[in-house]
Protein backbone atom coordinates (compact mmCIF):
# COMPACT_ATOMS: atom_id res chain seq x y z
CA UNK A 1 -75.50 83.98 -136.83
CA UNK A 2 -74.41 81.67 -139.55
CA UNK A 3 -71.12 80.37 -137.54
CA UNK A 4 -72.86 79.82 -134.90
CA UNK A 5 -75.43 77.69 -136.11
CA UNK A 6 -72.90 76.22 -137.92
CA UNK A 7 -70.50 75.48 -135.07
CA UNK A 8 -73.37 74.27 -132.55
CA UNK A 9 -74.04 71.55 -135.53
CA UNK A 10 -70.46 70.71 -135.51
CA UNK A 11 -70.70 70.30 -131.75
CA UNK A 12 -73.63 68.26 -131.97
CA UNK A 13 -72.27 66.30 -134.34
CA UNK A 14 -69.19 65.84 -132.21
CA UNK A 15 -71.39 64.63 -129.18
CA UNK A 16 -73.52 62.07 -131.12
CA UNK A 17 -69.56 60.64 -132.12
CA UNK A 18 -68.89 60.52 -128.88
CA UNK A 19 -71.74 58.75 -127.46
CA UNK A 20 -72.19 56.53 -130.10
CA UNK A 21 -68.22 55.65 -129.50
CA UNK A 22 -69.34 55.38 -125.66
CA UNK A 23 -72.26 53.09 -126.04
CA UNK A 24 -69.77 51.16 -128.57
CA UNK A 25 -67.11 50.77 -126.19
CA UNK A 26 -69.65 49.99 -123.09
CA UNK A 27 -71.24 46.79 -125.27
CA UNK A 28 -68.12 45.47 -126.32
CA UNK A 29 -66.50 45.28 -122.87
CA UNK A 30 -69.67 43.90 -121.15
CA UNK A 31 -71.54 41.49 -123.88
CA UNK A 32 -69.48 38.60 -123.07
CA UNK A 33 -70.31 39.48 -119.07
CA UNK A 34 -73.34 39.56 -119.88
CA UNK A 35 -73.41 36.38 -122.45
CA UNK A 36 -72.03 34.32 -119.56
CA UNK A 37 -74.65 35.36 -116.98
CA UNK A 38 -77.42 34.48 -118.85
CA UNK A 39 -75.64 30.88 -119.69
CA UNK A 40 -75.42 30.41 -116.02
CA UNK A 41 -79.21 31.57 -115.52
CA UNK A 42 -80.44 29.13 -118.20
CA UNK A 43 -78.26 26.42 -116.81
CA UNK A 44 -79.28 27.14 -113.47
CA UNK A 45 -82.81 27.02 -114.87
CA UNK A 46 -82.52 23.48 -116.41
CA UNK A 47 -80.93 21.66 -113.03
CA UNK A 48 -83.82 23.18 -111.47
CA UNK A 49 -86.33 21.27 -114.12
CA UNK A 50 -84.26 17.96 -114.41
CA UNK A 51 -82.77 16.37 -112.04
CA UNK A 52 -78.82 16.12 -111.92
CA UNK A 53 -78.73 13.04 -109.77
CA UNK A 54 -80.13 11.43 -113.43
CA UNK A 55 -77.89 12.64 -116.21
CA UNK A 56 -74.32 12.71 -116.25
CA UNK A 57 -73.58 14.91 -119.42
CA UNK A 58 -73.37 18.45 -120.18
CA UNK A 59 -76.86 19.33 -120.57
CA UNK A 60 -75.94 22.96 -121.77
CA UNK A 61 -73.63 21.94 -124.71
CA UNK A 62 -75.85 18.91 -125.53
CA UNK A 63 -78.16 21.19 -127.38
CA UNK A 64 -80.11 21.17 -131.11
CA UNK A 65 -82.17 23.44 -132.61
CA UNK A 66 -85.46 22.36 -133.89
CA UNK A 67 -87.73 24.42 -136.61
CA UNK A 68 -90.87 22.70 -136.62
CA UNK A 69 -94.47 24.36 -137.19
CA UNK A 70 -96.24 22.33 -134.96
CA UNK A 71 -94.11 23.26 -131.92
CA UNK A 72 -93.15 26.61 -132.77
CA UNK A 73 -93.61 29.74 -135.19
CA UNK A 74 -89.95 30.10 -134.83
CA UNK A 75 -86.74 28.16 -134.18
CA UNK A 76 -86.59 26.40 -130.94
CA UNK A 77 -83.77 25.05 -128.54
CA UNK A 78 -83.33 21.24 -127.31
CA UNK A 79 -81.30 20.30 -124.03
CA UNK A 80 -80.89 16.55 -124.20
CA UNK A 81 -80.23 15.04 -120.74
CA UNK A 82 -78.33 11.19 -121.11
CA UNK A 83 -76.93 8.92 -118.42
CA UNK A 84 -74.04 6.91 -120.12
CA UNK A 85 -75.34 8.30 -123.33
CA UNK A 86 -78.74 6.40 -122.90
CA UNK A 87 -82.13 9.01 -123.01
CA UNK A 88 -83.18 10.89 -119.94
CA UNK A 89 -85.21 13.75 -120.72
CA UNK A 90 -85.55 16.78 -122.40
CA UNK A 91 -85.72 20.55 -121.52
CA UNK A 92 -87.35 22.69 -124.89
CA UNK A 93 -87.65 25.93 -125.25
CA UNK A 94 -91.17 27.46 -126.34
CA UNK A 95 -92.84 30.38 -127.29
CA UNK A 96 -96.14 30.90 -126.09
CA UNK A 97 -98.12 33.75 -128.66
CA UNK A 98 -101.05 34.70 -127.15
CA UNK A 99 -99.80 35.83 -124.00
CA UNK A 100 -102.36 38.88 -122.41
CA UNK A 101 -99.61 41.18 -123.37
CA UNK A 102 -97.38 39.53 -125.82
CA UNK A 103 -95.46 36.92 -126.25
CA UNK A 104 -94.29 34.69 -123.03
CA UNK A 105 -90.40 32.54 -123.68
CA UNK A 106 -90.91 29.13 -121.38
CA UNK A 107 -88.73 26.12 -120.95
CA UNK A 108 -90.55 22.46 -120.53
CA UNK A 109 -88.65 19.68 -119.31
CA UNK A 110 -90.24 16.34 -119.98
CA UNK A 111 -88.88 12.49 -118.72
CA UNK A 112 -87.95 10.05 -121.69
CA UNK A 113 -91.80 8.34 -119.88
CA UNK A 114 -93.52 11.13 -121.21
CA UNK A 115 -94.12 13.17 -118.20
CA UNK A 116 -93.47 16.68 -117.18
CA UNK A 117 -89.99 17.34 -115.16
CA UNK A 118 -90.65 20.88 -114.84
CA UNK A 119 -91.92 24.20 -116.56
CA UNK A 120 -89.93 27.83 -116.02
CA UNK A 121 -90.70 30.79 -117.64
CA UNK A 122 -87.75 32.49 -119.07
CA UNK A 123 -89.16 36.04 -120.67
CA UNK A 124 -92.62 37.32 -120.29
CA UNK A 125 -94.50 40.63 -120.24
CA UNK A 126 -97.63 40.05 -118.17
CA UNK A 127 -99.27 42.27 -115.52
CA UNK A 128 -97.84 42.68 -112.14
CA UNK A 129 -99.87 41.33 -109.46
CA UNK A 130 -101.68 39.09 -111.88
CA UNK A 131 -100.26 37.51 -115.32
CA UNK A 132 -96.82 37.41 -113.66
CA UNK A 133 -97.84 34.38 -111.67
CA UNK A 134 -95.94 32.48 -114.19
CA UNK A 135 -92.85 33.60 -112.70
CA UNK A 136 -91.23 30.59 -109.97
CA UNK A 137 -90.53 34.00 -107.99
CA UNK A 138 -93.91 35.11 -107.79
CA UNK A 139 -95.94 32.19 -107.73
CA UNK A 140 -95.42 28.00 -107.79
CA UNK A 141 -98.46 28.17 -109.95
CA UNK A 142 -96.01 27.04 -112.68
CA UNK A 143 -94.78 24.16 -110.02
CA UNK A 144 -98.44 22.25 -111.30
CA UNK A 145 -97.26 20.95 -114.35
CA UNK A 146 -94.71 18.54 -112.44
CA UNK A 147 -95.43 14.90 -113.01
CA UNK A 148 -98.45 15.78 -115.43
CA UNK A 149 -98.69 13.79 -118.75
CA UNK A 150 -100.84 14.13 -122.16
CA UNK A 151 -103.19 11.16 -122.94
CA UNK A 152 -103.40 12.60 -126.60
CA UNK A 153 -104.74 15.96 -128.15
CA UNK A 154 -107.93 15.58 -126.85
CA UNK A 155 -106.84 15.73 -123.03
CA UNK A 156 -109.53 18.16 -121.87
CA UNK A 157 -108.17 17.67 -118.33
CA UNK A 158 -104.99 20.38 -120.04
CA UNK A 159 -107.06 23.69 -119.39
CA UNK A 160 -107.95 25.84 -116.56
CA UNK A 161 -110.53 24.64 -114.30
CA UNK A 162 -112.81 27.59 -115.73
CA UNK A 163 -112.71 25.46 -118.96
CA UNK A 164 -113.10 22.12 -117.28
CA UNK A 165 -109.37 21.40 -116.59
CA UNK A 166 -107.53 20.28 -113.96
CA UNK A 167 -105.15 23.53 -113.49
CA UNK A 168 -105.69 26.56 -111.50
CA UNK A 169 -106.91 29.89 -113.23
CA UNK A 170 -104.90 33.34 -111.70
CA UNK A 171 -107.97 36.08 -110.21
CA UNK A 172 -108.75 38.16 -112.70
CA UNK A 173 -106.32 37.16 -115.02
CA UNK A 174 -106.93 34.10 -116.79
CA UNK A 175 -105.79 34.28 -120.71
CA UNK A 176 -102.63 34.09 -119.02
CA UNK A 177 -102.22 30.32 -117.59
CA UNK A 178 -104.64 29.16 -120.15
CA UNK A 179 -102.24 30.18 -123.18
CA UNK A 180 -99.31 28.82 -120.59
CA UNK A 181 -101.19 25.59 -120.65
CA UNK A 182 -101.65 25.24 -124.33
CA UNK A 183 -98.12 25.68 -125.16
CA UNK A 184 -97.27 23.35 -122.60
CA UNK A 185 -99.44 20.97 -123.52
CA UNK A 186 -98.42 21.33 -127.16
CA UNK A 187 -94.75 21.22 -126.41
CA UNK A 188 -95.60 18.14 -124.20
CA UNK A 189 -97.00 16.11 -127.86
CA UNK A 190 -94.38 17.49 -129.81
CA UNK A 191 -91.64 15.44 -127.70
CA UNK A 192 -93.65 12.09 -127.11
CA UNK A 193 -94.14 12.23 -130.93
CA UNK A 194 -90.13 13.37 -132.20
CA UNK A 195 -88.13 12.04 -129.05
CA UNK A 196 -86.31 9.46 -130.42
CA UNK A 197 -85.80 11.54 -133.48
CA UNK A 198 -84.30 14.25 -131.06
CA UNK A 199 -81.98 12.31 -128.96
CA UNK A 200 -80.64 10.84 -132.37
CA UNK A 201 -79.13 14.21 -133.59
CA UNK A 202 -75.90 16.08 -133.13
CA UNK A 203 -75.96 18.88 -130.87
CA UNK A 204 -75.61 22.61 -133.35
CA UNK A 205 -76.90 25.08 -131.25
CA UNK A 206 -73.24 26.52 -130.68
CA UNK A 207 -72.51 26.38 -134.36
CA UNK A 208 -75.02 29.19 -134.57
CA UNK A 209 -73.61 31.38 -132.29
């Protein structure tokens, strides 16, 4: 009885080698695949949300990382967009907290003028059939940011219409595009007040790779 607890441990033991060597093996050969498609995705993303008829430099590698409280509870990413090295606009990446069901990853584009280029949402967790309006696929909710500007952090027209706003509110589901419209609107102040502060630093975001 002994031996054969003993040798269906040893074969356990032997399985959980193996898989772990399996699952080892399996990451190794696909991260980079998988690295590169979601480079593509988040450069396909940002020619979506600037225009590339108005920039002529690499957009992906022109990138800094920015840890500042007032944007961001954690590190953020800046895509600087330049014509002949002169300012375009912006693409930053945000983190939105009080999502209904967590936390929701956008990306804001904004003109060197102040005013919105584009908004995607990059990782979110919402409801199906309601919160997930955010999503370009589901819904161009997200499309009504587009040419929008901040008159200062008293803009009451930034809030759904339910709050006196000027932006739609989803059926049934509206902590969603109000805490979208926040950290837009947030994100929005954060470049017209640091933008010539941004465009004046060198690009690290692949140093911390």
């Amino acid at each position: 009885m002994r031996k054969a607890i003993e040798k269906n441990a040893q074969l356990l033991a032997l399985f959980a080698i193996v898989c772990t060597t399996v699952i080892g093996t399996v990451h190794l050969i696909t991260k980079d695949r998988i690295k590169s498609q979601e480079e593509n995705k988040l450069i396909d993303t940002l020619h979506h949300i600037i225009d590339v008829n108005t920039y002529n430099n690499d957009i992906y590698q022109s990138c800094i990382i920015v840890n500042n409280i007032a944007l961001s509870a954690s590190s953020e990413k800046v895509y600087l967009a330049k014509y002949n090295e002169q300012a375009v606009a912006a693409a930053i990446t945000t983190t939105v907290p009080d999502g209904y069901n967590g936390k929701i990853h956008l990306i804001v584009a904004m003109k060197y003028d102040g005013s919105v280029s584009g908004v995607r949402t990059i990782k979110h967790q919402e409801t199906p059939g309601l919160g997930d309006k955010i999503e370009i696929r589901k819904n161009n909710w997200i499309d009504s940011f587009n040419g929008k500007k901040v008159l200062g952090t008293k803009d009451t027209r930034w809030g759904v219409r339910k709050d006196g706003g000027i932006f739609d509110q989803f059926t049934g589901a509206t902590i969603t595009p109000r805490a979208v419209i926040k950290a837009v609107h947030k994100t929005v102040l954060y470049f017209n007040s640091h933008q010539h502060e941004l465009f004046q630093k060198t690009p690290n975001c692949q140093e911390q790779l």
